[in-house]
PDB file of N, CA and C in Angstrom:
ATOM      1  N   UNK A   1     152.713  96.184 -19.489  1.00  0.00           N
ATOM      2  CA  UNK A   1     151.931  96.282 -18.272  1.00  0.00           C
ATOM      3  C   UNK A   1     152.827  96.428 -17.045  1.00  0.00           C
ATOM      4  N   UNK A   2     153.954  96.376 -17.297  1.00  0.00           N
ATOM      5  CA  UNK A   2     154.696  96.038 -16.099  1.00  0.00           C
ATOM      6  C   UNK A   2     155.374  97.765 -15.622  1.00  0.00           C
ATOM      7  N   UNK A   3     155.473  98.115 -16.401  1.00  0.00           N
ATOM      8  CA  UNK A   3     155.975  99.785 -16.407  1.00  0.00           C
ATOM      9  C   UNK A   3     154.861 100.701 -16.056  1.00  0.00           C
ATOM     10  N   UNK A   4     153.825 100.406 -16.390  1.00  0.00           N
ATOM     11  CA  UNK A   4     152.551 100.663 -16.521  1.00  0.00           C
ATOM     12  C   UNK A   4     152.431 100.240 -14.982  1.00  0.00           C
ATOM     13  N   UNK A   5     151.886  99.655 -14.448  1.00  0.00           N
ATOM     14  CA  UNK A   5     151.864  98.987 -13.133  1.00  0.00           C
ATOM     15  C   UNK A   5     152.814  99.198 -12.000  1.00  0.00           C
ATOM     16  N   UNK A   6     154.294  99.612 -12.561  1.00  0.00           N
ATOM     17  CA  UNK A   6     154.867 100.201 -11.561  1.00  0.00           C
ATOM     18  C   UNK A   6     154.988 101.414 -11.188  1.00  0.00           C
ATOM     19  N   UNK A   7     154.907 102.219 -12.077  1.00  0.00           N
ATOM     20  CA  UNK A   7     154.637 103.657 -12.200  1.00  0.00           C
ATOM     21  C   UNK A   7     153.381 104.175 -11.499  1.00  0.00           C
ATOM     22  N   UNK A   8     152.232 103.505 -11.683  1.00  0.00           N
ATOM     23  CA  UNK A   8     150.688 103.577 -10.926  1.00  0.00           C
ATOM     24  C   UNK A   8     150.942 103.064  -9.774  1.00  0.00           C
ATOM     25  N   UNK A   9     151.102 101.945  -9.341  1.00  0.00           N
ATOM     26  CA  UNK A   9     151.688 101.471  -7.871  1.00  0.00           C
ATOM     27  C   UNK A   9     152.771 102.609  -7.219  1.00  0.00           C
ATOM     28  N   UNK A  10     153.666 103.024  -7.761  1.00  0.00           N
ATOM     29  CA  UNK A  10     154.861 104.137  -6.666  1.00  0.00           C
ATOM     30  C   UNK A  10     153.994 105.379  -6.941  1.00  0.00           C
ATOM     31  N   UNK A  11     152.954 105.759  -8.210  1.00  0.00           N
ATOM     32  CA  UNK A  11     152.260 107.243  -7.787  1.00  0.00           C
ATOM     33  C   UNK A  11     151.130 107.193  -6.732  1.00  0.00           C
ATOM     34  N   UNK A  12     151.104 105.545  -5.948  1.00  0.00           N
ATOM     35  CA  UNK A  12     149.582 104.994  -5.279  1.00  0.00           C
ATOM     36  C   UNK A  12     148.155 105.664  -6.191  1.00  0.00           C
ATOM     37  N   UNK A  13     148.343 105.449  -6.762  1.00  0.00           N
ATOM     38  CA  UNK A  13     147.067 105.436  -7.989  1.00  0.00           C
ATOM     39  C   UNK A  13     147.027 103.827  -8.452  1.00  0.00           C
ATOM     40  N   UNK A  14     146.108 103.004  -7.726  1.00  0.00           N
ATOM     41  CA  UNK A  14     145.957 101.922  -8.290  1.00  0.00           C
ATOM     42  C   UNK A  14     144.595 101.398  -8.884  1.00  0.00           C
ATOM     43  N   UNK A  15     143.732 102.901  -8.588  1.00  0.00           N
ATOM     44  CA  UNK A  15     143.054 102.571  -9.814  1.00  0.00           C
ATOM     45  C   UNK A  15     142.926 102.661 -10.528  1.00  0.00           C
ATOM     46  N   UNK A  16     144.121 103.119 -11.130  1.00  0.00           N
ATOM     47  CA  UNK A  16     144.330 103.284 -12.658  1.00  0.00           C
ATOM     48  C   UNK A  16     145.405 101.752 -13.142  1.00  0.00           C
ATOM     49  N   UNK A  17     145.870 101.288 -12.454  1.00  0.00           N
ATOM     50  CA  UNK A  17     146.030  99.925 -12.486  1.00  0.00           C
ATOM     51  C   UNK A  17     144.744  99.009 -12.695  1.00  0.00           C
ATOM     52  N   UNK A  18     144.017  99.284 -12.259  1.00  0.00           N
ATOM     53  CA  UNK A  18     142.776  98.155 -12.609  1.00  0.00           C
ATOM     54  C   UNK A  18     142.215  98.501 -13.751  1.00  0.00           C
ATOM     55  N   UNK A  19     142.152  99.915 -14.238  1.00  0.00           N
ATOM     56  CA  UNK A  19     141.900 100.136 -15.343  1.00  0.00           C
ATOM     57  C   UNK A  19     142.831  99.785 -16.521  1.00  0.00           C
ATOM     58  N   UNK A  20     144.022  99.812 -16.238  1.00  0.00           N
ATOM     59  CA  UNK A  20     145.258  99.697 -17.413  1.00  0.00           C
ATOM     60  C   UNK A  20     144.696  97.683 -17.892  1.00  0.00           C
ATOM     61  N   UNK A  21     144.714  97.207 -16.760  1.00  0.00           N
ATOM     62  CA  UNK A  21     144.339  95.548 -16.809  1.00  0.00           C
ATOM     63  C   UNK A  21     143.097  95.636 -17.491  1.00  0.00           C
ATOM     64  N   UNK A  22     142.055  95.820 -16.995  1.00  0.00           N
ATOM     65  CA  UNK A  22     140.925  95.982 -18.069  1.00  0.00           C
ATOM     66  C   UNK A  22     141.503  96.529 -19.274  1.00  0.00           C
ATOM     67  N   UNK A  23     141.946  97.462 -19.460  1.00  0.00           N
ATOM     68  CA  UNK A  23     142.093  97.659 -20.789  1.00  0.00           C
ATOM     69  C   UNK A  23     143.121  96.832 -21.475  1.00  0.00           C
ATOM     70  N   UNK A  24     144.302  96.596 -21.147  1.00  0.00           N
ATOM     71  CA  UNK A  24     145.237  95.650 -21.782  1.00  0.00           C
ATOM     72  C   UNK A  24     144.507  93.972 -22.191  1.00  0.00           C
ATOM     73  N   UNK A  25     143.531  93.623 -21.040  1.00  0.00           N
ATOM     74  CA  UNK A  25     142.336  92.335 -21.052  1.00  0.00           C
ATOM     75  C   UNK A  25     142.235  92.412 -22.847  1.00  0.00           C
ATOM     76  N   UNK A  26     141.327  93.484 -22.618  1.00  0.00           N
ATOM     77  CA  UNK A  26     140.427  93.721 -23.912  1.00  0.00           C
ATOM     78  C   UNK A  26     141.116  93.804 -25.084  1.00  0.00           C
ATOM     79  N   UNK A  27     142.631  94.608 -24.854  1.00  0.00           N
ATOM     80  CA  UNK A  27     143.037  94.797 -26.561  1.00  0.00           C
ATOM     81  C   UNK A  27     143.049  93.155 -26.504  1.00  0.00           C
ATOM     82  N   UNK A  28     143.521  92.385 -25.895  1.00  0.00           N
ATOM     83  CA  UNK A  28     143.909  91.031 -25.896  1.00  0.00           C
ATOM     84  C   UNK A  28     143.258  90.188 -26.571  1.00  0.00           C
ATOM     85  N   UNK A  29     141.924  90.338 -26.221  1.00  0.00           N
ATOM     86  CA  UNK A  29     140.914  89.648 -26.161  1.00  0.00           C
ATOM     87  C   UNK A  29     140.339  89.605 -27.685  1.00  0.00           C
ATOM     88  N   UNK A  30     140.396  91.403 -28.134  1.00  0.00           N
ATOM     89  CA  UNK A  30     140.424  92.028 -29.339  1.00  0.00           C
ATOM     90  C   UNK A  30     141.162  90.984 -30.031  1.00  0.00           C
ATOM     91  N   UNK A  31     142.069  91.284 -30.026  1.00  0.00           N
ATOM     92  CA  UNK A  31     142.846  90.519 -30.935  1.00  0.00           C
ATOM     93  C   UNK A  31     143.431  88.727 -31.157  1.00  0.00           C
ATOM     94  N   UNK A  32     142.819  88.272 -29.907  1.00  0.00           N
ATOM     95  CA  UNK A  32     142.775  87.017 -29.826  1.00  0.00           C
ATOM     96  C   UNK A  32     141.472  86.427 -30.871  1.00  0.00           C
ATOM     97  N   UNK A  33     140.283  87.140 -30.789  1.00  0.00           N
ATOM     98  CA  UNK A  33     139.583  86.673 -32.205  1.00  0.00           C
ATOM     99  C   UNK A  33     139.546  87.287 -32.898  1.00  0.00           C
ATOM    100  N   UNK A  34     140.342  88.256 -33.560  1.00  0.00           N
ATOM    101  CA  UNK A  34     140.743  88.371 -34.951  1.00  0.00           C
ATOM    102  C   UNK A  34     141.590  87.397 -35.607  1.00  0.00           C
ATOM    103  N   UNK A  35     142.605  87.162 -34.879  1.00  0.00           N
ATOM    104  CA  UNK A  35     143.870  86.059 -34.992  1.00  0.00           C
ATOM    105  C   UNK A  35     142.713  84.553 -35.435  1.00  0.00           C
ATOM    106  N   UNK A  36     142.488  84.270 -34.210  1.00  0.00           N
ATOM    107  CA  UNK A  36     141.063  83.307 -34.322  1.00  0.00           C
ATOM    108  C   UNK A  36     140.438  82.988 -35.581  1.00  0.00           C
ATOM    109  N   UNK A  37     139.743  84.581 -35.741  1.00  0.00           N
ATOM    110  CA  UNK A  37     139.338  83.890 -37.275  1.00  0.00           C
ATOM    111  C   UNK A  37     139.848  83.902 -38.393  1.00  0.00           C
ATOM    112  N   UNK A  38     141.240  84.676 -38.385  1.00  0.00           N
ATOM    113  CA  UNK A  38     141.603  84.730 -39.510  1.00  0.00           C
ATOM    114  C   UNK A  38     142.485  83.096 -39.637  1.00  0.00           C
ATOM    115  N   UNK A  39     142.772  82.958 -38.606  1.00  0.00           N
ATOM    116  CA  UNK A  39     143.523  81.400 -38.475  1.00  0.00           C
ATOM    117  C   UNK A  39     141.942  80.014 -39.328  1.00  0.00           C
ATOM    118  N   UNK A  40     141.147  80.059 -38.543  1.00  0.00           N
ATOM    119  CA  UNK A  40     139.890  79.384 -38.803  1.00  0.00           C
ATOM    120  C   UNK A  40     139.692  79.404 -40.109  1.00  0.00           C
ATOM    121  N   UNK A  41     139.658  80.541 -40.818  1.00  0.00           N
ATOM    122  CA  UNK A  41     139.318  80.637 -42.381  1.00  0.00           C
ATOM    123  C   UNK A  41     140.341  80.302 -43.297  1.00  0.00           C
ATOM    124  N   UNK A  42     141.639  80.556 -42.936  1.00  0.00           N
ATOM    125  CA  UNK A  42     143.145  81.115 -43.622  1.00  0.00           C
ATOM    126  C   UNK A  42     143.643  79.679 -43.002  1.00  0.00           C
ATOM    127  N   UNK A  43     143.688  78.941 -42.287  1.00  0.00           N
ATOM    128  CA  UNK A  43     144.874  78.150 -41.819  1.00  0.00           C
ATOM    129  C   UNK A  43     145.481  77.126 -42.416  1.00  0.00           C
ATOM    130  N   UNK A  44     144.560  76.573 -44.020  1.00  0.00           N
ATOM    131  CA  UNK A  44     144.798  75.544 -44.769  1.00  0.00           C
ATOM    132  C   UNK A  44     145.691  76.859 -46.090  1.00  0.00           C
ATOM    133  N   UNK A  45     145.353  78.332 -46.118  1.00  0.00           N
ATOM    134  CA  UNK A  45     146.174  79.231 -47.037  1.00  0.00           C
ATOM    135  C   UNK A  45     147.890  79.328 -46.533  1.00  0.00           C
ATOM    136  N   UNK A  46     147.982  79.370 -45.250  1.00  0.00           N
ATOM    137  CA  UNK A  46     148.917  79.743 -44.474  1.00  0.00           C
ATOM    138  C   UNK A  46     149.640  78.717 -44.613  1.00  0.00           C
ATOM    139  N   UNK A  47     149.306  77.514 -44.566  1.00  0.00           N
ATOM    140  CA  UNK A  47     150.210  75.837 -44.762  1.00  0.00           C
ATOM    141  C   UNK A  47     150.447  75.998 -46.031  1.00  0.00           C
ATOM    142  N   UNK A  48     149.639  76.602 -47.244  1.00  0.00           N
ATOM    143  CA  UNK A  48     149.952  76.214 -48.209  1.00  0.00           C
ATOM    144  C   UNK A  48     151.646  77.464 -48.391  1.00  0.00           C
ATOM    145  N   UNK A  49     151.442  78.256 -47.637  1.00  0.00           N
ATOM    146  CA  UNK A  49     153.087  78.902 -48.068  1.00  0.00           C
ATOM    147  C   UNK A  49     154.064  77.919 -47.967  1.00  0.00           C
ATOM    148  N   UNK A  50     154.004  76.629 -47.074  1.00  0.00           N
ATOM    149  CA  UNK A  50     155.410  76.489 -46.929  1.00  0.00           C
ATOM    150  C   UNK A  50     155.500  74.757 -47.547  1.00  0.00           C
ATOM    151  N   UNK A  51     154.406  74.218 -47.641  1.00  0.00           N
ATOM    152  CA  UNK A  51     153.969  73.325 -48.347  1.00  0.00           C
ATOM    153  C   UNK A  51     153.334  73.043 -49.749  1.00  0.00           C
ATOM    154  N   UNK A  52     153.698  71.910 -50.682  1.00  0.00           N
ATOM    155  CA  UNK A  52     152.382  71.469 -51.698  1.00  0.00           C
ATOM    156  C   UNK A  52     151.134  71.038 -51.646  1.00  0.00           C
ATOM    157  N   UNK A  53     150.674  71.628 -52.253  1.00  0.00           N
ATOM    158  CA  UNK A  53     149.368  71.981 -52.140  1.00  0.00           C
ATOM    159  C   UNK A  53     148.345  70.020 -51.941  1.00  0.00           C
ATOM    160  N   UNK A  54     149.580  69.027 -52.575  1.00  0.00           N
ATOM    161  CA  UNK A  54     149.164  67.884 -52.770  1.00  0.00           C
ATOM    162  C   UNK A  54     149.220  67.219 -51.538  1.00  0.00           C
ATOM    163  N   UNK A  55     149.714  67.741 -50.423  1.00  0.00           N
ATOM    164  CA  UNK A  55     150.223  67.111 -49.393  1.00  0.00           C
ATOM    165  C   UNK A  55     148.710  67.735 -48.850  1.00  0.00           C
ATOM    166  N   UNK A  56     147.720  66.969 -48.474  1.00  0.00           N
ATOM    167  CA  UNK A  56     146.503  67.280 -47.963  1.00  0.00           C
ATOM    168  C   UNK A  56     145.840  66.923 -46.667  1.00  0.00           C
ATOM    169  N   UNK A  57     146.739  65.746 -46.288  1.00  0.00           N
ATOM    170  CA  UNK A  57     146.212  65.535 -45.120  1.00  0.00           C
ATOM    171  C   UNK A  57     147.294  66.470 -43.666  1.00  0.00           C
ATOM    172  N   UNK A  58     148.623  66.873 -44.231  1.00  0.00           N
ATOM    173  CA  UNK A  58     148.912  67.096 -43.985  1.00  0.00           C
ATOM    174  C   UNK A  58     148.669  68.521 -43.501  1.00  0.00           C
ATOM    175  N   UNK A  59     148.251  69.354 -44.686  1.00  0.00           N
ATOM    176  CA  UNK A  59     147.748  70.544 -44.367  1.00  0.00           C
ATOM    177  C   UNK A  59     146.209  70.799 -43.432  1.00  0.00           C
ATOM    178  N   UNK A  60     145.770  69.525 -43.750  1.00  0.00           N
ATOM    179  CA  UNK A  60     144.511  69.736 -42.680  1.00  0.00           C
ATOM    180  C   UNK A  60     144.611  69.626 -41.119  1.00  0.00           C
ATOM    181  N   UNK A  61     146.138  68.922 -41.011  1.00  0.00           N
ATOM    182  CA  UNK A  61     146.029  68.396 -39.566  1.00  0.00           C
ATOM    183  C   UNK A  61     146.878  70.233 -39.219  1.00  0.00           C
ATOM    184  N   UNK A  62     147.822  71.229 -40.446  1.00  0.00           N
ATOM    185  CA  UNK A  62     147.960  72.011 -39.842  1.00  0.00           C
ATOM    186  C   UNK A  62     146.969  73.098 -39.651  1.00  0.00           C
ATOM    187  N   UNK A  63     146.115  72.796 -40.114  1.00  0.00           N
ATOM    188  CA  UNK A  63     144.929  73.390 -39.894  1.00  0.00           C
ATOM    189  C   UNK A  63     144.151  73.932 -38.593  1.00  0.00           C
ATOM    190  N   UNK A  64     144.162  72.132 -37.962  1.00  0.00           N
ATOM    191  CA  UNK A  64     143.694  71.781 -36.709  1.00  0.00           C
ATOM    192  C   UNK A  64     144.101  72.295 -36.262  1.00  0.00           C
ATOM    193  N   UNK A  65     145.668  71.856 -36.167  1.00  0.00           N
ATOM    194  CA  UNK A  65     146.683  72.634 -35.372  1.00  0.00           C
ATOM    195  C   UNK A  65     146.596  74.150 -35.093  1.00  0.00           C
ATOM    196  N   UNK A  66     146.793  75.174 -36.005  1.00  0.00           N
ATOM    197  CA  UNK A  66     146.167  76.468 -35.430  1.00  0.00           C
ATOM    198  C   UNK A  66     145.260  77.089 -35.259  1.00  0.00           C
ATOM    199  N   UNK A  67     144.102  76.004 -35.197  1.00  0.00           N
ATOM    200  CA  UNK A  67     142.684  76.661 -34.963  1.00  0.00           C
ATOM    201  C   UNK A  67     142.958  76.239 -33.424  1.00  0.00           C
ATOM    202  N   UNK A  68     143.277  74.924 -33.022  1.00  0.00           N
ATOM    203  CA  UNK A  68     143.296  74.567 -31.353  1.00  0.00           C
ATOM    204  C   UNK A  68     144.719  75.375 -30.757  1.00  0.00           C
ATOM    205  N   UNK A  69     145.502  75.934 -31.606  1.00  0.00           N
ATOM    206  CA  UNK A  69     146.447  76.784 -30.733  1.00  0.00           C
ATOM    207  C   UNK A  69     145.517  78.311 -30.441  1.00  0.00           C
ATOM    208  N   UNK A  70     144.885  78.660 -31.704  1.00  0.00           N
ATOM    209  CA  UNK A  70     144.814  79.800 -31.293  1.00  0.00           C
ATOM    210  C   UNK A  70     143.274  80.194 -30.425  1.00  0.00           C
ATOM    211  N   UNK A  71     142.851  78.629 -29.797  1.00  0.00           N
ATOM    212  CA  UNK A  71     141.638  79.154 -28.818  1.00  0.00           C
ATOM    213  C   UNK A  71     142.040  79.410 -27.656  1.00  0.00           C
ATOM    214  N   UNK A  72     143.391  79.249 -27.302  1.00  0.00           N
ATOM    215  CA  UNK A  72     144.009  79.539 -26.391  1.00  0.00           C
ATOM    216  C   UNK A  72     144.840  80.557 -26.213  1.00  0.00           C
ATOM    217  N   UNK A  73     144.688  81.526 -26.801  1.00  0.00           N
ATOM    218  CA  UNK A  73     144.847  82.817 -26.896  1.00  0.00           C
ATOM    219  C   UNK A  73     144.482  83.832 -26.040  1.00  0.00           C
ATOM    220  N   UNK A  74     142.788  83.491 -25.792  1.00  0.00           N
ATOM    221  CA  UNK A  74     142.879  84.670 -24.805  1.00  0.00           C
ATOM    222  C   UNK A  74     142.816  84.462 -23.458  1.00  0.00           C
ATOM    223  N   UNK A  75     143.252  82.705 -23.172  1.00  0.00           N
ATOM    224  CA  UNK A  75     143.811  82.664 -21.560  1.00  0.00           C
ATOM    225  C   UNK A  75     144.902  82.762 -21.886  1.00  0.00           C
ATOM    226  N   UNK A  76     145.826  83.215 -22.709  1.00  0.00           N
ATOM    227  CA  UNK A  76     147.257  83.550 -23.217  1.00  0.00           C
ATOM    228  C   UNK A  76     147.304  84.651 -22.988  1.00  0.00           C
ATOM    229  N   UNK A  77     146.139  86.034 -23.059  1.00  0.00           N
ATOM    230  CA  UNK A  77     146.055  86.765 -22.325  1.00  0.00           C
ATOM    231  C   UNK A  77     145.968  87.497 -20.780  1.00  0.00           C
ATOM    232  N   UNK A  78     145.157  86.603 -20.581  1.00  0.00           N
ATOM    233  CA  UNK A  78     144.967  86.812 -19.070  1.00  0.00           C
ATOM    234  C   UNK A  78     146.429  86.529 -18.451  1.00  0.00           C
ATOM    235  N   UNK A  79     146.572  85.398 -18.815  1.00  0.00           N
ATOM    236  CA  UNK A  79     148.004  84.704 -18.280  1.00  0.00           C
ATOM    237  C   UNK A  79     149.140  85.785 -18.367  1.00  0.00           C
ATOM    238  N   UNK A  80     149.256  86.242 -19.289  1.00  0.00           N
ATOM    239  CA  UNK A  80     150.430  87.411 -19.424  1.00  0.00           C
ATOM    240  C   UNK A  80     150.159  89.001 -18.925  1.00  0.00           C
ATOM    241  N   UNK A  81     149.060  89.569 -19.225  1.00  0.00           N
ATOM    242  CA  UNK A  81     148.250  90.696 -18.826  1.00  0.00           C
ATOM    243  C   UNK A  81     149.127  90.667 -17.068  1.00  0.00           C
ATOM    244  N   UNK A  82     148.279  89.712 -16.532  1.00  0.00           N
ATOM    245  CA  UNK A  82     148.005  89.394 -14.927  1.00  0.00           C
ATOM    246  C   UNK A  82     149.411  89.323 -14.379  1.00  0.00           C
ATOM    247  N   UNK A  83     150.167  88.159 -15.061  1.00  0.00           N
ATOM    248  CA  UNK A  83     152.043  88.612 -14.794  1.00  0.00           C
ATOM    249  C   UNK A  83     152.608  89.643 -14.629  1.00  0.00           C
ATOM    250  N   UNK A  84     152.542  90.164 -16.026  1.00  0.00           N
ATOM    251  CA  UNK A  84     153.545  91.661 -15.614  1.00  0.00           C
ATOM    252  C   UNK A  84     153.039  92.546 -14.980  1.00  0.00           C
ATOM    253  N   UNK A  85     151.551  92.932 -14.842  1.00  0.00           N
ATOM    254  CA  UNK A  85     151.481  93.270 -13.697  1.00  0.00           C
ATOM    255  C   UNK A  85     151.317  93.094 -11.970  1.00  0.00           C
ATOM    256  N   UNK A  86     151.609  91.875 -12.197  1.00  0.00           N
ATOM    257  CA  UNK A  86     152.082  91.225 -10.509  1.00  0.00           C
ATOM    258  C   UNK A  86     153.664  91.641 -10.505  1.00  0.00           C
ATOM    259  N   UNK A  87     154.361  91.429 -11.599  1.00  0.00           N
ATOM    260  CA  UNK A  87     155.971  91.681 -11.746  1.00  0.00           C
ATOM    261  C   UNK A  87     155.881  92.830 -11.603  1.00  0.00           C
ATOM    262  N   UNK A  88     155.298  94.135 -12.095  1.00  0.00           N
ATOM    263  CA  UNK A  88     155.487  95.320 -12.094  1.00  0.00           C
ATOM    264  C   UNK A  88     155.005  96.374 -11.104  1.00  0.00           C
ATOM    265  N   UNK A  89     154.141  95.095 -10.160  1.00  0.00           N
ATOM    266  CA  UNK A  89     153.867  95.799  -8.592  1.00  0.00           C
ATOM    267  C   UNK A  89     154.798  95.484  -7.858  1.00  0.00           C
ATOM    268  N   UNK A  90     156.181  94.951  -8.443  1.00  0.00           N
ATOM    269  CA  UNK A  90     156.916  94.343  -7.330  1.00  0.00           C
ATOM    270  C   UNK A  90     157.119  93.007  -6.632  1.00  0.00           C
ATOM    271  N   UNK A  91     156.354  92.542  -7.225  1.00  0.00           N
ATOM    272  CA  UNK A  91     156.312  90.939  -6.880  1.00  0.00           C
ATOM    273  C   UNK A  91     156.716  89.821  -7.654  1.00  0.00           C
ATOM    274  N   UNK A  92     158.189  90.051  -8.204  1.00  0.00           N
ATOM    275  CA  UNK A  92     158.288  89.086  -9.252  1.00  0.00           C
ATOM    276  C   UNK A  92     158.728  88.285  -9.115  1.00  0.00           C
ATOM    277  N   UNK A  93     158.934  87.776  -7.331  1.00  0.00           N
ATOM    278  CA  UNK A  93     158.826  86.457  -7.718  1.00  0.00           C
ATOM    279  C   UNK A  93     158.160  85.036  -8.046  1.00  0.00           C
ATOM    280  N   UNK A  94     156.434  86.014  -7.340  1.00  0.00           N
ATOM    281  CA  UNK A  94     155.249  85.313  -7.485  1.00  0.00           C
ATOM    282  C   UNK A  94     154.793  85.747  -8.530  1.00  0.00           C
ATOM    283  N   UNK A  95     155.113  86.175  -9.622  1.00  0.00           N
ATOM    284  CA  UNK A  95     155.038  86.761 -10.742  1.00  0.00           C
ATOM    285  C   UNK A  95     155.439  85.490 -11.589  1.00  0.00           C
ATOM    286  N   UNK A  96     156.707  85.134 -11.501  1.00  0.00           N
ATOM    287  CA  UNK A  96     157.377  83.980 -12.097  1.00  0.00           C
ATOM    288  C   UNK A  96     156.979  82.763 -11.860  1.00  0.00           C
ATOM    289  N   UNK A  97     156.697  82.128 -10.554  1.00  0.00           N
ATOM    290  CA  UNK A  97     156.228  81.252  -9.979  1.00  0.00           C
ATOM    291  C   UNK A  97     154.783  80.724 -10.669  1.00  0.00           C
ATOM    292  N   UNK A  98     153.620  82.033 -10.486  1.00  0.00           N
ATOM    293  CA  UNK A  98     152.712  81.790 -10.986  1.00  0.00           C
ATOM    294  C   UNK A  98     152.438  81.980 -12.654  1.00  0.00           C
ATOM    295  N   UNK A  99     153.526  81.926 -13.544  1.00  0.00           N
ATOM    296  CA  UNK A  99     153.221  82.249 -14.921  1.00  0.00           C
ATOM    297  C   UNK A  99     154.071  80.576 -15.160  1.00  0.00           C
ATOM    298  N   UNK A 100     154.895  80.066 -14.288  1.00  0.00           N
ATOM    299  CA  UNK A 100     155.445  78.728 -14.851  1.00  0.00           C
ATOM    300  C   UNK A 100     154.161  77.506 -14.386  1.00  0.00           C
ATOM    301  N   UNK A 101     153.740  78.183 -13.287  1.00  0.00           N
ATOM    302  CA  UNK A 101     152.324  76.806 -12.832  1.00  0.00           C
ATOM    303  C   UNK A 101     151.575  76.971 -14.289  1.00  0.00           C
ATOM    304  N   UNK A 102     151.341  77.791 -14.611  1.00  0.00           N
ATOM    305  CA  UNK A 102     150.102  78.293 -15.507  1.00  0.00           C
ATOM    306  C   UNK A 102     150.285  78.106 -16.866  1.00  0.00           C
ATOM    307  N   UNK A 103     151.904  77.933 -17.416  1.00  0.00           N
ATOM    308  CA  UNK A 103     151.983  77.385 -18.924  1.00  0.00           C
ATOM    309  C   UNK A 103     152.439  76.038 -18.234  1.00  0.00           C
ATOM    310  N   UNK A 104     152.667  75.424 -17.344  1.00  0.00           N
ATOM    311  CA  UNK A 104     152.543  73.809 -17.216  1.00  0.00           C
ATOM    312  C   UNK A 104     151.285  73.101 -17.108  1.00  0.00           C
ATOM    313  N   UNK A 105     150.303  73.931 -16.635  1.00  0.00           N
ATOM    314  CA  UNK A 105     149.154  73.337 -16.518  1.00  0.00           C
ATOM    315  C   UNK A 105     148.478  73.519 -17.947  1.00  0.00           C
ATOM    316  N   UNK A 106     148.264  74.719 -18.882  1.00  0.00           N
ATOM    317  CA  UNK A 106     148.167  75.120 -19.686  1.00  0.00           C
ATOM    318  C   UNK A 106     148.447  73.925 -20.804  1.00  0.00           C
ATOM    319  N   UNK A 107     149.525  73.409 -20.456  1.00  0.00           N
ATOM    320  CA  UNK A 107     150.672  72.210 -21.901  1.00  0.00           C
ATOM    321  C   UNK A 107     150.193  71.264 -21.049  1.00  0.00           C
ATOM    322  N   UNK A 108     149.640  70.796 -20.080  1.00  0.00           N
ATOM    323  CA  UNK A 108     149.794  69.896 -19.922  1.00  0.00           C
ATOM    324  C   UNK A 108     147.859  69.372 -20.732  1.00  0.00           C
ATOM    325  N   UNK A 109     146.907  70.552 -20.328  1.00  0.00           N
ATOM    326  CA  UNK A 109     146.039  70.223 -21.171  1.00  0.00           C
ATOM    327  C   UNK A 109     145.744  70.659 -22.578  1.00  0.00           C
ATOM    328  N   UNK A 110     146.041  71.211 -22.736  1.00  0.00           N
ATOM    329  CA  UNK A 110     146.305  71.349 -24.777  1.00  0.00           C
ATOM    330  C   UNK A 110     147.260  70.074 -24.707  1.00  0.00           C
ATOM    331  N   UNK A 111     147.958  69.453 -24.674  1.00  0.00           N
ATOM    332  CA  UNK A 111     148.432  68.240 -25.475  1.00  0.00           C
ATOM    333  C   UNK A 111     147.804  67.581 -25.253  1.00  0.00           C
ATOM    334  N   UNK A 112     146.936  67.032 -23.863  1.00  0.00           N
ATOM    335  CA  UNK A 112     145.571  65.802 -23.948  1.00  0.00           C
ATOM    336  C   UNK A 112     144.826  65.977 -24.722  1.00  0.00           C
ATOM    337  N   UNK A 113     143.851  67.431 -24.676  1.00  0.00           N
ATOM    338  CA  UNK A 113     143.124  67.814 -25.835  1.00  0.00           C
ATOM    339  C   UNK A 113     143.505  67.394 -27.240  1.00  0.00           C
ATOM    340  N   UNK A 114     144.659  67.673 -27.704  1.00  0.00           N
ATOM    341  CA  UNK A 114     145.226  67.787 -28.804  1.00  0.00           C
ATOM    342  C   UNK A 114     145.446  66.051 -29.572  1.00  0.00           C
ATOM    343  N   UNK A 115     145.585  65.474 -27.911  1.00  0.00           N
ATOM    344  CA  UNK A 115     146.205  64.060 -28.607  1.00  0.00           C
ATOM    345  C   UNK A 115     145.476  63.280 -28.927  1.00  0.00           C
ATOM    346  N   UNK A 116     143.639  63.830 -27.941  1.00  0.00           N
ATOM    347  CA  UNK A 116     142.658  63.269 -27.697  1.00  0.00           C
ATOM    348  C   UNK A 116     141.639  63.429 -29.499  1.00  0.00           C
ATOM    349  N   UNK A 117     141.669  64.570 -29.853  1.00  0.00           N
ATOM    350  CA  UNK A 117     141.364  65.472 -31.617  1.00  0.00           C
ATOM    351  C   UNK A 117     142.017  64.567 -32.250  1.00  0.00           C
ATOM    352  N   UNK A 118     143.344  64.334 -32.312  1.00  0.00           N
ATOM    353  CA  UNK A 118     144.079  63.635 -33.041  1.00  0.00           C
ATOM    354  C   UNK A 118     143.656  61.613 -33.397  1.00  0.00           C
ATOM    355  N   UNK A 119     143.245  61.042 -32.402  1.00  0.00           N
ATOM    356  CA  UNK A 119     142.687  59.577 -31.884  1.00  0.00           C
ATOM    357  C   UNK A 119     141.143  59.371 -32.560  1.00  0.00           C
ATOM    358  N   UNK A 120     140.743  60.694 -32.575  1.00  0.00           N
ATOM    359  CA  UNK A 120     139.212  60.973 -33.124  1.00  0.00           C
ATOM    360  C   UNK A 120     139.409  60.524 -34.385  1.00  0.00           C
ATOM    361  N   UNK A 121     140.058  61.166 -35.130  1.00  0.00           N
ATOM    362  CA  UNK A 121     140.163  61.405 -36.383  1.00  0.00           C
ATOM    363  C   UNK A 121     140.552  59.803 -36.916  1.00  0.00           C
TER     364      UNK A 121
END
């Protein structure tokens, strides 16, 4: 997006910048629930590659684990989409600024969430 965005910004065609973002959104988005469900259905198959199959509680908590990583996927999108093209209009340093607020705030609630799932159980 960022090449993409600078190239449309120096030809002043920026509405083809809003279009490139919509469209980069969507593959995102696309593929944030495919990932999604294949994680949701697959995620106790996927533990079993690197684990025994006897170790069960273990594989369920990795279970959890990438079903609650990967709902955060497609503000994993936005979040990155929206960067490089703030970086690739030229602005990278509010580019940087605002992609470190946004995975601190980001970690700071997926691990409450996470610790909060975890206390449930």
């Amino acid at each position: 997006m960022a090449t993409y965005a600078g190239q449309n910004v120096g030809a002043k065609k920026l509405d083809r910048v809003k279009e490139g973002l919509k469209a980069a959104s969507l593959i995102g988005i696309i593929y944030s629930v495919i990932a999604f469900v294949i994680l949701f259905f697959g995620g106790k198959y996927i533990a079993l590659l690197f684990m025994d199959a006897d170790q069960t509680e273990i594989i369920g908590r990795v279970a959890m684990f990438l079903i609650g990583n990967s709902m955060f996927y497609i503000p994993l999108t936005f979040v990155n989409v929206v960067r490089f093209t703030i970086q690739g209009m030229g602005f990278s340093t509010f580019a940087r600024w605002r992609h470190d607020l946004s995975w601190a705030s980001a970690s700071f609630r997926y691990s409450a969430s996470f610790r909060h799932a975890l206390r449930a159980r």
